[in-house]
N, C-alpha and C. Protein backbone atom coordinates (compact mmCIF):
# COMPACT_ATOMS: atom_id res chain seq x y z
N UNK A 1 10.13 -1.06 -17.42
CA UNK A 1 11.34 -1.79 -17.10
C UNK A 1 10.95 -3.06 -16.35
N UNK A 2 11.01 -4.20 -16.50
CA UNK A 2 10.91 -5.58 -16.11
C UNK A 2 12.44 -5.94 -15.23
N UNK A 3 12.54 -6.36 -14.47
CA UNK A 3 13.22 -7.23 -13.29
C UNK A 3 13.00 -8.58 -12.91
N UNK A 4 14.09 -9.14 -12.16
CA UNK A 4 13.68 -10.34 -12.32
C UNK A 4 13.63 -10.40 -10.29
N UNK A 5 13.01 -10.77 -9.46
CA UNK A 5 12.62 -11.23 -8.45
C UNK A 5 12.93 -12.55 -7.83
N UNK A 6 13.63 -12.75 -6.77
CA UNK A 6 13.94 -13.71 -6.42
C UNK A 6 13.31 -13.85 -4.84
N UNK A 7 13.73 -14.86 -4.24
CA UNK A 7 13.13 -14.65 -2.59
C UNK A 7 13.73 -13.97 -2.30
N UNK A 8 15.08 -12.93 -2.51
CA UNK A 8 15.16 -11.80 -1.77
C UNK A 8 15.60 -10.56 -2.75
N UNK A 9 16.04 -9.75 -1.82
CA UNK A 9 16.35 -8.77 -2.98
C UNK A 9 17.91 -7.94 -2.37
N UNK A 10 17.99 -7.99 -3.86
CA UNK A 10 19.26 -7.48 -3.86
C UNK A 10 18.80 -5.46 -3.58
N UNK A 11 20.55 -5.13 -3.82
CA UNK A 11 20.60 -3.48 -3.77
C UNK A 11 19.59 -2.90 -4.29
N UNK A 12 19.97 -3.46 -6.43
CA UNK A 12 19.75 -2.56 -7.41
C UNK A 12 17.60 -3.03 -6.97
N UNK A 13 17.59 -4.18 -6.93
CA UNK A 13 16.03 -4.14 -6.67
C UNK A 13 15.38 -3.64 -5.71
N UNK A 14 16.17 -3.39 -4.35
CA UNK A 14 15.71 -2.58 -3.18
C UNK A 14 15.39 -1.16 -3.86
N UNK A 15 16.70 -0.43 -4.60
CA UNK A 15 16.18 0.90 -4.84
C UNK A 15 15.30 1.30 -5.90
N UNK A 16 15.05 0.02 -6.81
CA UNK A 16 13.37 0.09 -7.67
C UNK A 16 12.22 -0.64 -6.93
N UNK A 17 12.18 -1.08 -5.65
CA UNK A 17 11.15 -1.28 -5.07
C UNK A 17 11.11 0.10 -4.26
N UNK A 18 11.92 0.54 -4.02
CA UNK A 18 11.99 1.72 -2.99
C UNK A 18 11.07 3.27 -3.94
N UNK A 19 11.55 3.53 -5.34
CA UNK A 19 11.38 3.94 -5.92
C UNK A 19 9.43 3.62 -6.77
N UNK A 20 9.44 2.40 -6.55
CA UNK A 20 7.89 2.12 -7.04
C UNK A 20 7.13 2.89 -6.01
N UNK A 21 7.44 2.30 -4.11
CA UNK A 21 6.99 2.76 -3.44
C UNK A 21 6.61 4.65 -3.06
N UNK A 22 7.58 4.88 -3.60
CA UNK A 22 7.08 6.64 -3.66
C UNK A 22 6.78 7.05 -4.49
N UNK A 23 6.75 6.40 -6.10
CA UNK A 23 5.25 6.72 -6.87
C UNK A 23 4.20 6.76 -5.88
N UNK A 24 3.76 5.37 -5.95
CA UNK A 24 2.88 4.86 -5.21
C UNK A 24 2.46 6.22 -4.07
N UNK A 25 3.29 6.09 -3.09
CA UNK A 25 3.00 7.12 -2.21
C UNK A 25 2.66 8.81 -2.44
N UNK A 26 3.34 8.81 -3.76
CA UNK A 26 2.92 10.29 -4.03
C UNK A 26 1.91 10.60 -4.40
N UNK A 27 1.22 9.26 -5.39
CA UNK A 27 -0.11 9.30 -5.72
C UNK A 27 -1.31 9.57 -4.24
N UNK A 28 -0.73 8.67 -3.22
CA UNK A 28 -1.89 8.79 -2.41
C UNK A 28 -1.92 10.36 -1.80
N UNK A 29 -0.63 10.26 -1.68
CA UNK A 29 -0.61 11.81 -0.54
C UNK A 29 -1.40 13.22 -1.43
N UNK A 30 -1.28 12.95 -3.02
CA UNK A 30 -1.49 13.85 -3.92
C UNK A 30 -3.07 14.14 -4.02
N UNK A 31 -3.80 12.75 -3.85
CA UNK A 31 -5.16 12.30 -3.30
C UNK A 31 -5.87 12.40 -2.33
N UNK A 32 -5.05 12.70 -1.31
CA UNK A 32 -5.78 13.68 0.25
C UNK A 32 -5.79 12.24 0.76
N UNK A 33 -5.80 11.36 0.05
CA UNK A 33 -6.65 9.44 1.37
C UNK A 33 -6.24 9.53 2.22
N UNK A 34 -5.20 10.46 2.95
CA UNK A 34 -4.57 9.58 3.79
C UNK A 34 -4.61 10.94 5.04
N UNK A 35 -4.57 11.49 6.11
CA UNK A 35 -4.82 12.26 6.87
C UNK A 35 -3.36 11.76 7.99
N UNK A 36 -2.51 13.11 8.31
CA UNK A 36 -1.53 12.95 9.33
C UNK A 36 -1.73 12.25 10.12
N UNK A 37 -2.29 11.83 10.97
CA UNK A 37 -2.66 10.73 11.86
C UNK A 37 -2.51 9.25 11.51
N UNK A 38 -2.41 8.83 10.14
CA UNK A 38 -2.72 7.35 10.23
C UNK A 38 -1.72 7.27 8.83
N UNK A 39 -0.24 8.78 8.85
CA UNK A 39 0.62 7.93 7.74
C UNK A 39 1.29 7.12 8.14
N UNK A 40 1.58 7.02 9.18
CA UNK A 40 2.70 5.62 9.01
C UNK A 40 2.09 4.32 9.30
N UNK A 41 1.03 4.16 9.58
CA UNK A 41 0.54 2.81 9.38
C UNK A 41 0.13 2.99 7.43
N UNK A 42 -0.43 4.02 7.08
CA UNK A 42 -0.34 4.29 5.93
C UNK A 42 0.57 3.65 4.58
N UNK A 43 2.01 4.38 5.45
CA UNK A 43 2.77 4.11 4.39
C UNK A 43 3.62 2.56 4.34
N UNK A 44 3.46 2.03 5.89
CA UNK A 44 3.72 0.48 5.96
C UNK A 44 2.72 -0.38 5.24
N UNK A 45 1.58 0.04 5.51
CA UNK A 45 0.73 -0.99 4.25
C UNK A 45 1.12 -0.69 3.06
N UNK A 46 1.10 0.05 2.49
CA UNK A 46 1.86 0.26 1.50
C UNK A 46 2.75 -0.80 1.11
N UNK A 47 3.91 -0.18 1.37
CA UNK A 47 4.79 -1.07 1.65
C UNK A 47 5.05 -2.48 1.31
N UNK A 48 4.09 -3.07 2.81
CA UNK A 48 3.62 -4.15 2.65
C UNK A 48 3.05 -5.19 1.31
N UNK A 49 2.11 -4.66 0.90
CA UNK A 49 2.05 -4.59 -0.90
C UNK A 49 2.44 -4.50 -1.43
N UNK A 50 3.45 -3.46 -1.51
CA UNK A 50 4.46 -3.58 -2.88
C UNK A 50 5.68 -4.81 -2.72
N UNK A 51 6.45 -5.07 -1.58
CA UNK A 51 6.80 -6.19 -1.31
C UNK A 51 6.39 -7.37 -1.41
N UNK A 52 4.93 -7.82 -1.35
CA UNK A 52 4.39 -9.14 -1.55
C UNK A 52 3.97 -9.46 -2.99
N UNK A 53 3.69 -7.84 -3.58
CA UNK A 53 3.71 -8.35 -4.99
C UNK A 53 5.04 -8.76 -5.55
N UNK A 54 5.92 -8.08 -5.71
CA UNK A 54 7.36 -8.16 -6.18
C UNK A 54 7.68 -9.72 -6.03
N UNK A 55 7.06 -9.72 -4.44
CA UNK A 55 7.45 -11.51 -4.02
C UNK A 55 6.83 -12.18 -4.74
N UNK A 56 5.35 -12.56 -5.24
CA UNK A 56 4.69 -12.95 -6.26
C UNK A 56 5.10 -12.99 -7.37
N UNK A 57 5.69 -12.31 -8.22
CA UNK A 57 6.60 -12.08 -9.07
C UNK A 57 6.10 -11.60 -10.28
N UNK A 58 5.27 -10.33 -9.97
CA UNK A 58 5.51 -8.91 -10.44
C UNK A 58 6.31 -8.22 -11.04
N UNK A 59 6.74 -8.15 -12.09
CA UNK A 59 8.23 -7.64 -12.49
C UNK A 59 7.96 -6.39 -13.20
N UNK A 60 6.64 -6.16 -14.13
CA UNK A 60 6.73 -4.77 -14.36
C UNK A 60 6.24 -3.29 -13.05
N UNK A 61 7.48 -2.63 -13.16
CA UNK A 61 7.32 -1.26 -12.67
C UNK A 61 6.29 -1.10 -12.17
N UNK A 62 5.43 -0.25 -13.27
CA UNK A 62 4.38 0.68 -13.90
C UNK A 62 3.47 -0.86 -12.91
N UNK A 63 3.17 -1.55 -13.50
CA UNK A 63 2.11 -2.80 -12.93
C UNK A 63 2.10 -3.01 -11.67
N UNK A 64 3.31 -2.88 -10.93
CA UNK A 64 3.61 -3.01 -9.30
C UNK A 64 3.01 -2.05 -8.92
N UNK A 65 3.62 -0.63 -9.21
CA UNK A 65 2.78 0.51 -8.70
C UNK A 65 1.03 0.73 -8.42
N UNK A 66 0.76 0.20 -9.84
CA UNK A 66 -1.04 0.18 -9.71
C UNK A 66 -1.42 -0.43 -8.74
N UNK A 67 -0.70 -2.03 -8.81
CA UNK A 67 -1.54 -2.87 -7.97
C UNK A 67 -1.25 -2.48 -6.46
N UNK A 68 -0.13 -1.91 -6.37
CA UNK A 68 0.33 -2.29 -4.67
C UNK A 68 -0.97 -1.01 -4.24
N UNK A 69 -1.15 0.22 -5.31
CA UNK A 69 -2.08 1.32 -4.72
C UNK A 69 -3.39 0.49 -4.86
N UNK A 70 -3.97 -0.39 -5.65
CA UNK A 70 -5.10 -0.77 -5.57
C UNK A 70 -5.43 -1.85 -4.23
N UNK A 71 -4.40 -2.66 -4.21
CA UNK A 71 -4.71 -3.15 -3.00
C UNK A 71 -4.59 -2.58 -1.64
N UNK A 72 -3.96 -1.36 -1.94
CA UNK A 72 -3.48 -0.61 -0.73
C UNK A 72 -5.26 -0.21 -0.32
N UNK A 73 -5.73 1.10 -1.39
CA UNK A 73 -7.41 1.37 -1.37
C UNK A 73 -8.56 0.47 -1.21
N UNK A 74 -7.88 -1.25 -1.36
CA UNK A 74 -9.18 -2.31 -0.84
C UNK A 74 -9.18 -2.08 0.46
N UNK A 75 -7.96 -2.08 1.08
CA UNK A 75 -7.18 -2.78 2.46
C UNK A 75 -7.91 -1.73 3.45
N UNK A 76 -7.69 0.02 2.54
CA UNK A 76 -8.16 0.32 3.48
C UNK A 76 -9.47 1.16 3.55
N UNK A 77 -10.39 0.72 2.58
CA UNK A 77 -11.93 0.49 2.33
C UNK A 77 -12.22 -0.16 3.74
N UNK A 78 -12.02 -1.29 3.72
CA UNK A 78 -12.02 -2.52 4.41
C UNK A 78 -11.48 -2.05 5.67
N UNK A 79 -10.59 -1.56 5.85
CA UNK A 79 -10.68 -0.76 7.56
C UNK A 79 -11.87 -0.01 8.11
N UNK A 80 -11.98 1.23 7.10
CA UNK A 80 -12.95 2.08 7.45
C UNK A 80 -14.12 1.70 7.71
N UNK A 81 -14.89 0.76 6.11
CA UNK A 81 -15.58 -0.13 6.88
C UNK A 81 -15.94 -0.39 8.19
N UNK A 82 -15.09 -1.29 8.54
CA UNK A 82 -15.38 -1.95 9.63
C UNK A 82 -15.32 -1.06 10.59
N UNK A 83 -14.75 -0.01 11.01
CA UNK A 83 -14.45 1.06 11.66
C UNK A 83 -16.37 1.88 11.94
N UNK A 84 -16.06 1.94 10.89
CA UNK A 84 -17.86 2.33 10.91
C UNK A 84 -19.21 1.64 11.29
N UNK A 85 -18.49 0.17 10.56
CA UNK A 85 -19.64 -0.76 11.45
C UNK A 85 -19.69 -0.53 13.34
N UNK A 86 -18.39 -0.75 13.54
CA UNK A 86 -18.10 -0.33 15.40
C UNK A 86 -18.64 0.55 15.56
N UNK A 87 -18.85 2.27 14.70
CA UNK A 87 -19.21 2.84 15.35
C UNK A 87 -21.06 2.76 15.74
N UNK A 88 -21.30 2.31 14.79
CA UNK A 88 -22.78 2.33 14.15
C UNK A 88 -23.73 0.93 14.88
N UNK A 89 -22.35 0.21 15.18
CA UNK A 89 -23.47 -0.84 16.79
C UNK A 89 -23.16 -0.58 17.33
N UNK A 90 -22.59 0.22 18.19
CA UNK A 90 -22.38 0.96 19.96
C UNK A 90 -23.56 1.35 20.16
N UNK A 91 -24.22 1.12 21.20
CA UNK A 91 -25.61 1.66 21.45
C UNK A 91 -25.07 3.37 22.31
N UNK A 92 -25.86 4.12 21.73
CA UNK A 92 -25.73 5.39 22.16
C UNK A 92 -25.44 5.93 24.22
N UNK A 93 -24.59 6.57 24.20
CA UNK A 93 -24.20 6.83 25.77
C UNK A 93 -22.88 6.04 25.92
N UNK A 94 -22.58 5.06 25.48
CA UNK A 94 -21.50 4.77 25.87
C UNK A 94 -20.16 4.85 25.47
C-alpha cells in the first residue's frame, strides 16, 4: 500500500505509521535484540526512524518497515560499539 506524505501527518497516516511501527517492533522483540532494560529507549529509536523516513518520503509500507528496522540495527550496532570501546579503555581498578 503506497501513501502519500506530507510535512505532517494526518489521522489515517498516523495509524499506518503507528501500525508499520509494531511490525517493526514485533520483529525486534521476536529477535531477543532488545533486553527489558533498554525498551523504551528501544522503541523511541525506533520510532524515530520510522518517522524520518515517512518524512523523507517513503511511501511504501513493507519498505518503511525494513528500513526503519535496518537503521534501527545500525544505530544500535553503533551504540554497543562504542559502549564496548568505554569499556575496553578503562584501565583496570577503576
Amino acid at each position: 500500500m503506497s501513501v502519500f506524505w506530507g510535512t505532517s501527518f494526518g489521522p489515517v497516516e498516523i495509524r499506518l505509521l503507528c501500525a508499520v511501527f509494531e511490525q517493526a517492533w514485533n520483529a525486534i522483540e521476536k529477535s531477543g535484540e532488545v533486553d527489558a532494560d533498554a525498551s523504551e529507549h528501544c522503541r523511541s529509536s525506533l520510532a524515530v526512524h520510522v518517522i524520518a523516513l515517512a518524512r523523507a518520503g517513503e511511501r511504501d509500507l513493507m519498505r518503511l518497515a525494513a528500513a526503519a528496522l535496518r537503521r534501527y540495527r545500525q544505530q544500535r550496532a553503533r551504540e554497543l560499539a562504542a559502549a564496548f570501546r568505554k569499556i575496553v579503555q578503562e584501565p583496570a581498578g577503576e
